[in-house]
Protein backbone atom coordinates (compact mmCIF):
# COMPACT_ATOMS: atom_id res chain seq x y z
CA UNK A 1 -11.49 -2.24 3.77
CA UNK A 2 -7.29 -2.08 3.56
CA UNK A 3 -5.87 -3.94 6.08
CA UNK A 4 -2.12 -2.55 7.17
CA UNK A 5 0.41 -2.90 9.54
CA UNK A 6 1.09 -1.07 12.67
CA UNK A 7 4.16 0.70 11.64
CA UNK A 8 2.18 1.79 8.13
CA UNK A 9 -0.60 4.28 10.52
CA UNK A 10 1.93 6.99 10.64
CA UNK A 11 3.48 6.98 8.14
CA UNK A 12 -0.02 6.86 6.31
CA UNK A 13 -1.59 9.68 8.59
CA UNK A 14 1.00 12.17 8.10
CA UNK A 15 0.48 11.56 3.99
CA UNK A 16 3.87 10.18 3.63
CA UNK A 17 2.70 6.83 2.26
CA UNK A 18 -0.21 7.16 -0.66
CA UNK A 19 0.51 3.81 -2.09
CA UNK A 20 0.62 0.13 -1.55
CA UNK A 21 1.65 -3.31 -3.19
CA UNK A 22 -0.84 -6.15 -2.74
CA UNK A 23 -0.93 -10.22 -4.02
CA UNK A 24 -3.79 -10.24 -5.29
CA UNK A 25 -5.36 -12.62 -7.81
CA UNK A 26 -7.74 -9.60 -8.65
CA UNK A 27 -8.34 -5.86 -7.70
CA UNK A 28 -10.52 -5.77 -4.37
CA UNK A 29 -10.91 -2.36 -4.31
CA UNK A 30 -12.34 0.32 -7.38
CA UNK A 31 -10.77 4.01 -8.31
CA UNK A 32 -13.00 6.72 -6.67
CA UNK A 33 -14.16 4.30 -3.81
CA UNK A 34 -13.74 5.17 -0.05
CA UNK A 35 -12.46 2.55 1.95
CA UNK A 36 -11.95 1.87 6.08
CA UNK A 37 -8.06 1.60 6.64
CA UNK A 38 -7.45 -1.16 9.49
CA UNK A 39 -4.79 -3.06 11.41
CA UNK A 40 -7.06 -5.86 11.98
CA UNK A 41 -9.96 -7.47 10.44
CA UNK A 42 -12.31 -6.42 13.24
CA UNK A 43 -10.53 -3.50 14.48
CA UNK A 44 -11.32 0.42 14.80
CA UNK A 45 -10.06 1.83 11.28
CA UNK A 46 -7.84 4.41 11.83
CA UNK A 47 -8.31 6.20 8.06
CA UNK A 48 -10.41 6.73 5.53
CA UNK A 49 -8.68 6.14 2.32
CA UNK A 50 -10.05 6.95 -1.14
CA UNK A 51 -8.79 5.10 -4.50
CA UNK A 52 -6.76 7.60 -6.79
CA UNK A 53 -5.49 5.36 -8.58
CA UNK A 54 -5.30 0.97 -9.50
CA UNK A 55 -2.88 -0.80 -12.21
CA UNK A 56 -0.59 -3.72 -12.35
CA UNK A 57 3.18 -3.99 -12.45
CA UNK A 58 5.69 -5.91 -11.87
CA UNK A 59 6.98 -5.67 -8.81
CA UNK A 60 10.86 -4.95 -9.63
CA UNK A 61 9.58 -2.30 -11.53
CA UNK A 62 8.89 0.19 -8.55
CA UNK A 63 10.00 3.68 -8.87
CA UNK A 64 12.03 6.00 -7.18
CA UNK A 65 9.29 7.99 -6.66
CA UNK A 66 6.95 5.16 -5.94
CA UNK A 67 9.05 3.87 -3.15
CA UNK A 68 9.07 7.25 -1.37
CA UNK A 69 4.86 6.48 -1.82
CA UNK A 70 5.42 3.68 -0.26
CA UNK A 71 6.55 5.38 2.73
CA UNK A 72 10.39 4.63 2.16
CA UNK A 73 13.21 5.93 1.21
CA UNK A 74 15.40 3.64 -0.37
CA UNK A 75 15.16 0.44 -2.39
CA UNK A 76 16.38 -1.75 0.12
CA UNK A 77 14.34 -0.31 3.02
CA UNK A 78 10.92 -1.52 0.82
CA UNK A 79 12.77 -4.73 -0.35
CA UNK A 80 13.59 -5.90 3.70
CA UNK A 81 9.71 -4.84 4.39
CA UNK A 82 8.52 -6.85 1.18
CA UNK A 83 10.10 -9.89 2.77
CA UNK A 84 9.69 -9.53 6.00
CA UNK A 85 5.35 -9.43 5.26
CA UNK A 86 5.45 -11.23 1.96
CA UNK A 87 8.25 -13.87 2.87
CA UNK A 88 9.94 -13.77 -0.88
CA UNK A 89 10.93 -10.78 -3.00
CA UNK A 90 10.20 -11.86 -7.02
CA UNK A 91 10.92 -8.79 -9.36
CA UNK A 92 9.12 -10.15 -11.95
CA UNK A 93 5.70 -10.84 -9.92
CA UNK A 94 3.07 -8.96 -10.85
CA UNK A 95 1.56 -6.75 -8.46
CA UNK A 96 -2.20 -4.68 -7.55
CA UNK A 97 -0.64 -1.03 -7.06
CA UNK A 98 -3.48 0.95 -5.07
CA UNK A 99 -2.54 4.87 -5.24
CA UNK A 100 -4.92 6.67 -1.88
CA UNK A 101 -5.88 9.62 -0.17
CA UNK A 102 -6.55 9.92 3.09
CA UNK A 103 -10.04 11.36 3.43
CA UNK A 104 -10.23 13.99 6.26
CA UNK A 105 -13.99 14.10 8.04
C-alpha cells in the first residue's frame, strides 16, 4: 500500500503525477510490484499503482522533469508541499524515489 494525500488522487488519476518522495529508512515497496493507492490506512484505495521504478537521491537534487512527475510545475510549488507534509525542506536528505503506473482494471 501508498498512502497519499487528498489533493495527490487527481492529479495521480489523470497520470499527471508518476512519482513520489518518501522518508524512509528503507524501500517498502519492490520494482514490478502492484500496490493499493490510499488516503487512509483503512480506507477504499482509489488506484492501483505498479513500481516502474525505485532509487535514492538527495532530495535537492530533483529534476525539472521530476518535479512535473511529481505533479508540479515549479520548484517552489513542490518545495511549499515538501514542508507543508514533511515540516522541513533539507536538500541534502536522502530520499526513496518511487516512479508508478497507474494500473487500469
Amino acid at each position: 500500500m501508498l498512502l497519499f494525500r487528498p489533493e495527490h488522487v487527481a492529479p495521480i488519476l489523470e497520470g499527471r503525477k508518476t512519482e513520489t518522495r518518501r522518508l524512509w529508512k528503507s524501500p517498502r515497496v519492490r520494482v514490478g510490484q502492484t500496490y493499493q493507492a490510499k488516503t487512509t490506512l483503512f480506507g477504499k484505495p482509489f488506484a492501483l499503482l505498479r513500481v516502474e521504478g525505485l532509487w535514492r537521491e538527495r532530495l535537492g537534487d530533483i529534476s525539472s522533469g521530476s518535479i512535473c512527475a511529481e505533479g508540479y510545475n515549479t520548484l517552489e510549488e513542490f518545495q511549499k508541499e515538501w514542508i507543508r507534509i514533511n515540516r522541513v525542506w533539507n536538500p541534502d536528505e536522502l530520499v526513496w524515489v518511487v516512479r508508478f503506473t497507474e494500473v487500469k482494471e
